[in-house]
C-alpha atoms as a PDB file:
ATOM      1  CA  UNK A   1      11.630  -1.760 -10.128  1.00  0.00           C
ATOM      2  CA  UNK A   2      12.683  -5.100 -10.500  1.00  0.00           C
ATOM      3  CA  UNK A   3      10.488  -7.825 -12.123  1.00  0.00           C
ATOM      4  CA  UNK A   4      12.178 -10.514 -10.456  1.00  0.00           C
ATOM      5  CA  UNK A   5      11.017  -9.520  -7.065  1.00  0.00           C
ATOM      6  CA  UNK A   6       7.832 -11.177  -5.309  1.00  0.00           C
ATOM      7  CA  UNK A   7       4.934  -9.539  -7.322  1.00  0.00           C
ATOM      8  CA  UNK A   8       7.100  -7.425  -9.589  1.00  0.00           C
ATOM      9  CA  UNK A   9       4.850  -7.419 -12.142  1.00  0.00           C
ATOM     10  CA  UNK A  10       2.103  -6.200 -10.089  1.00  0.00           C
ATOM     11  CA  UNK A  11       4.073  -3.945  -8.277  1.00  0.00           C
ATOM     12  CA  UNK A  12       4.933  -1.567 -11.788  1.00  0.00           C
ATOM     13  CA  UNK A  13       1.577  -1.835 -12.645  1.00  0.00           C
ATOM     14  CA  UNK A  14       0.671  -0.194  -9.207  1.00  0.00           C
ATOM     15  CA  UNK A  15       3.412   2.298  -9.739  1.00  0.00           C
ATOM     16  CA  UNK A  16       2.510   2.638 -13.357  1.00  0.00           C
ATOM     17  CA  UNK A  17      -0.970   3.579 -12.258  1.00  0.00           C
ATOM     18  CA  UNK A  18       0.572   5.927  -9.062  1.00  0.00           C
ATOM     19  CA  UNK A  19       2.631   7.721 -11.855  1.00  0.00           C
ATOM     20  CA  UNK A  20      -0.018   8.544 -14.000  1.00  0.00           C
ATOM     21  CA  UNK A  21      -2.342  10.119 -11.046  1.00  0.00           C
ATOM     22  CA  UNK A  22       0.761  11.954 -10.254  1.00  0.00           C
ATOM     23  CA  UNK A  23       1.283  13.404 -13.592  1.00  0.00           C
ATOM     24  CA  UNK A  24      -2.387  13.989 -13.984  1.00  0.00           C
ATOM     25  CA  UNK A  25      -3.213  15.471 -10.702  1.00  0.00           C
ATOM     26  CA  UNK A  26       0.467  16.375  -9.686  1.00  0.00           C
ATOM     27  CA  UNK A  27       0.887  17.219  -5.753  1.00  0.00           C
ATOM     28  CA  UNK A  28      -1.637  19.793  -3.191  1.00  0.00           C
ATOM     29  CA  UNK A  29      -4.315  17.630  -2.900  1.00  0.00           C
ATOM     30  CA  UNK A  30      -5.574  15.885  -0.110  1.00  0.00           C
ATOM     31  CA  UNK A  31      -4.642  11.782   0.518  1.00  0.00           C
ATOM     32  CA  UNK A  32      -8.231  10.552  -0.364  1.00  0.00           C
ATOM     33  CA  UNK A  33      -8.413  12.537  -3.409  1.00  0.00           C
ATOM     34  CA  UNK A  34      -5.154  10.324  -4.907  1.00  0.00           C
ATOM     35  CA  UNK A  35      -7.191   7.317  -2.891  1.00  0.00           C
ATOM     36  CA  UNK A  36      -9.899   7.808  -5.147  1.00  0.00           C
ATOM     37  CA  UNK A  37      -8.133   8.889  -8.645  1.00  0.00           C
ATOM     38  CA  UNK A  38      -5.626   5.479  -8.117  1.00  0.00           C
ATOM     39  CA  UNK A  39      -8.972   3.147  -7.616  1.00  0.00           C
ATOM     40  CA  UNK A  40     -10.214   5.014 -10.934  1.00  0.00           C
ATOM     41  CA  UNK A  41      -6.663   4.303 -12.586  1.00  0.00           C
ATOM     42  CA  UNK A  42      -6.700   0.724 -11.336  1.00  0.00           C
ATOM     43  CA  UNK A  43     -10.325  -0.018 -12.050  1.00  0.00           C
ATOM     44  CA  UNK A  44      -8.851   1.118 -15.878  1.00  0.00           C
ATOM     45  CA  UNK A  45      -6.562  -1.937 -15.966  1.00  0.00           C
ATOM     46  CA  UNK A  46      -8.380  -4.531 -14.200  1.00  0.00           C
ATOM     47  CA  UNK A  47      -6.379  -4.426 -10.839  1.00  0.00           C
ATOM     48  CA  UNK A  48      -8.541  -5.888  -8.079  1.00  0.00           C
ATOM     49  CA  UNK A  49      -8.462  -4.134  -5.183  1.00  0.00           C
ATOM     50  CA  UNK A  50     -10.320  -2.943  -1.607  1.00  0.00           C
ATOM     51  CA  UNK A  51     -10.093   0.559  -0.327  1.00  0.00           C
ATOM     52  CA  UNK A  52     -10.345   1.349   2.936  1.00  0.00           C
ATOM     53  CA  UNK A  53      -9.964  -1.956   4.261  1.00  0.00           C
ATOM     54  CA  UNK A  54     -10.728  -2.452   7.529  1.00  0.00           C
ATOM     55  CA  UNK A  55      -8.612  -4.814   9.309  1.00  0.00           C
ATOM     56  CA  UNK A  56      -8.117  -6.148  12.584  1.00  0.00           C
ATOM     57  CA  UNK A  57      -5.122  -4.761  15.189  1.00  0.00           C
ATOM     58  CA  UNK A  58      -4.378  -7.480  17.536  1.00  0.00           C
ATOM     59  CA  UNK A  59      -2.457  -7.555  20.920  1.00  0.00           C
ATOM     60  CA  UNK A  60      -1.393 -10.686  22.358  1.00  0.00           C
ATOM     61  CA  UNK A  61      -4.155 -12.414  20.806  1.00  0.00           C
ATOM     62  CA  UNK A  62      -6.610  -9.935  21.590  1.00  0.00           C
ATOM     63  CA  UNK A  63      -8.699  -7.632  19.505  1.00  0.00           C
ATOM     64  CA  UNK A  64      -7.390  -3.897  20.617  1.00  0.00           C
ATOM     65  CA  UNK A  65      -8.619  -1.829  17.463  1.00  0.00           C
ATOM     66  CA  UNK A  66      -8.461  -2.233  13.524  1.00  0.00           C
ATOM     67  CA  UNK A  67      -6.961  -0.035  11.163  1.00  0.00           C
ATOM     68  CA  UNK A  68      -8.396   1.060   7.416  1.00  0.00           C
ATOM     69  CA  UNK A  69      -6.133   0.321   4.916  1.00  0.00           C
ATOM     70  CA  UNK A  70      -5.927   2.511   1.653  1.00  0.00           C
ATOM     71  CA  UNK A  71      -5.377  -0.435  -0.757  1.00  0.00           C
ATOM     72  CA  UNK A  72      -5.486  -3.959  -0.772  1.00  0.00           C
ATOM     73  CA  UNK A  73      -4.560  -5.338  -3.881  1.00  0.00           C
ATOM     74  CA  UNK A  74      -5.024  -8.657  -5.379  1.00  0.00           C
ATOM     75  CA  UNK A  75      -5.172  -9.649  -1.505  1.00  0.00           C
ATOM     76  CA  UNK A  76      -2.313  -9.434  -1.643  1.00  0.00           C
ATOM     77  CA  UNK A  77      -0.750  -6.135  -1.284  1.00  0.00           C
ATOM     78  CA  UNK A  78      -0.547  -3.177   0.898  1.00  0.00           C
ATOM     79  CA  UNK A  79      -0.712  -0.075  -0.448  1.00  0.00           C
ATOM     80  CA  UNK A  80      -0.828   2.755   1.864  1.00  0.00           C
ATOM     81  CA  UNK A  81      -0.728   6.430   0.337  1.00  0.00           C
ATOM     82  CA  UNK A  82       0.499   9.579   1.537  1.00  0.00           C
ATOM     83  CA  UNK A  83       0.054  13.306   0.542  1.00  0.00           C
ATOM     84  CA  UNK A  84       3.177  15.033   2.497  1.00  0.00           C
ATOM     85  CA  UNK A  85       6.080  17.362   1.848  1.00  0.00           C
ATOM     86  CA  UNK A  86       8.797  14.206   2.028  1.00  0.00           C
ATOM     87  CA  UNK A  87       8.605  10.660   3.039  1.00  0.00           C
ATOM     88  CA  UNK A  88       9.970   9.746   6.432  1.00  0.00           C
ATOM     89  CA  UNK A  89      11.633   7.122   8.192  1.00  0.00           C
ATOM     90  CA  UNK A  90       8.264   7.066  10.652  1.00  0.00           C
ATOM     91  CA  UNK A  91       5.952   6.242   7.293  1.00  0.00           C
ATOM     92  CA  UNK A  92       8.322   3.525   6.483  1.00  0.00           C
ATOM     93  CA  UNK A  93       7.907   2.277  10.119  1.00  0.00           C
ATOM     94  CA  UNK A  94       4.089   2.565   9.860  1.00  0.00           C
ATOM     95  CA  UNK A  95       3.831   0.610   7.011  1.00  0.00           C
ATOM     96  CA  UNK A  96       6.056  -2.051   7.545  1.00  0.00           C
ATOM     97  CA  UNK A  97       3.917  -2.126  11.248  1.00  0.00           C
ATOM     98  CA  UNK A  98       0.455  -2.730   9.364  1.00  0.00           C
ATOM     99  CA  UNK A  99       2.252  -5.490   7.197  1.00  0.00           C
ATOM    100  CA  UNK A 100       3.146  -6.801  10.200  1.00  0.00           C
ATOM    101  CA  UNK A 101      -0.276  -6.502  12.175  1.00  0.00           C
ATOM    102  CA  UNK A 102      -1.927  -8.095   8.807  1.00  0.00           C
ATOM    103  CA  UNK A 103       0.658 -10.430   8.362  1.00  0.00           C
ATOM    104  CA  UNK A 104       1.041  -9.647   4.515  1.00  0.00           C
ATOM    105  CA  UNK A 105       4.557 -10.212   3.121  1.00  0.00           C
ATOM    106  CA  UNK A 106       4.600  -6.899   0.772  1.00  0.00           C
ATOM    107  CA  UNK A 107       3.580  -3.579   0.511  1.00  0.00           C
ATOM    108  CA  UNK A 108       3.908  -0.274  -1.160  1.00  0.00           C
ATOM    109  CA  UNK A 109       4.197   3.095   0.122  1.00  0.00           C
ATOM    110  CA  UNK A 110       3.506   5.752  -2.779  1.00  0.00           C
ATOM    111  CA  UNK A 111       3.582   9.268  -1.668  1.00  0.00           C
ATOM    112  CA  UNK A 112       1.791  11.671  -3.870  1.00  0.00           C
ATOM    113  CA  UNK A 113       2.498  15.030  -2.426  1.00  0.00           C
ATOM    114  CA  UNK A 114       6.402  15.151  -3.544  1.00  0.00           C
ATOM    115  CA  UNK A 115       7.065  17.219  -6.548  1.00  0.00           C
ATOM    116  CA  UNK A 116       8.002  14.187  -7.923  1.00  0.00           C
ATOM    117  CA  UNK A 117       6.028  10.665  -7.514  1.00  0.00           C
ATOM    118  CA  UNK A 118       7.695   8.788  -4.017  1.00  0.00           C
ATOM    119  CA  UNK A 119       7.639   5.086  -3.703  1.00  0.00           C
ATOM    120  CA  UNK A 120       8.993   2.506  -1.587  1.00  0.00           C
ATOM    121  CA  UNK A 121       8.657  -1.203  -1.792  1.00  0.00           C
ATOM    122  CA  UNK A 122       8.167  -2.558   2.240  1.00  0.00           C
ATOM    123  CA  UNK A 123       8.699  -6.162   3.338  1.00  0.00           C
ATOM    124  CA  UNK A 124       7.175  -7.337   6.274  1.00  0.00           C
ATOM    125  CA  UNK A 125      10.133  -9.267   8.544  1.00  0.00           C
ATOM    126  CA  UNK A 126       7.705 -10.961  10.680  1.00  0.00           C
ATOM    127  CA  UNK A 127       5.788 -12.584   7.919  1.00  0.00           C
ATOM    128  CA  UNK A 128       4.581 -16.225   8.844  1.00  0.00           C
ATOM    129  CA  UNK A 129       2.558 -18.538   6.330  1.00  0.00           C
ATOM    130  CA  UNK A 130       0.318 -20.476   7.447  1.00  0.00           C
ATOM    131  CA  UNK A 131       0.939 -24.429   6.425  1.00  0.00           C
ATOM    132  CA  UNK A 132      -2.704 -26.876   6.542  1.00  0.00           C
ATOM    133  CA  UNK A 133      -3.539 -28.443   9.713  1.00  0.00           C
ATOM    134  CA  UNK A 134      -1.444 -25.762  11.754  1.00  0.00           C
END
């Protein structure tokens, strides 16, 4: 992972912490039980972060559901988890649509349920700052 990307630094640290739930836990278990053992692991090196965010869905400038997301981190970041087999184009596509609904620049998907630890940094193309007075 490159630290010369957008949040680098925090990025590894998230991936440091995904890694070592990983190699503790390793894969079979059930999303919220890596939810809960990467707060724990965060929590251990003073990461800020939500779980289970919930945040607003809208359509056309109307409210039409929220979503919960796993992590928010340093408001900042996205992290959305998953406990499957393999990692598939339609996760990618679901995460880059909640950066997109949130209108957060970066995110992290992190599977857990690989043999091996998957991760996948996600940019949001749609991202818009907001500039004062707008």
């Amino acid at each position: 992972m490159h630290q010369d990307y957008k949040y680098g630094q925090l990025t590894h640290r998230i991936i440091g912490c995904s890694m070592e739930v990983h190699r503790v836990l390793g894969n079979g278990f059930q999303e919220v039980i890596y939810q809960r053992a990467l707060g724990h692991e965060l929590d251990i090196f003073n990461i800020s972060f939500a779980r289970e965010v919930d945040m607003p869905i809208y359509y056309k400038g109307v409210l039409v559901g929220t979503r919960r997301a796993d992590f928010l981190v340093e408001d900042k970041r996205l992290v959305e988890l998953k406990a499957i087999i393999k990692l598939e184009e339609v996760h990618l596509a679901q995460a880059i649509n909640y950066l997109e609904a949130y209108n957060l620049e970066i995110g992290l998907l992190i599977n857990f349920g690989a043999s091996s630890l998957e991760f996948k940094r996600v940019l949001n193309p749609h991202f818009r700052r907001f500039q004062k007075g707008a």
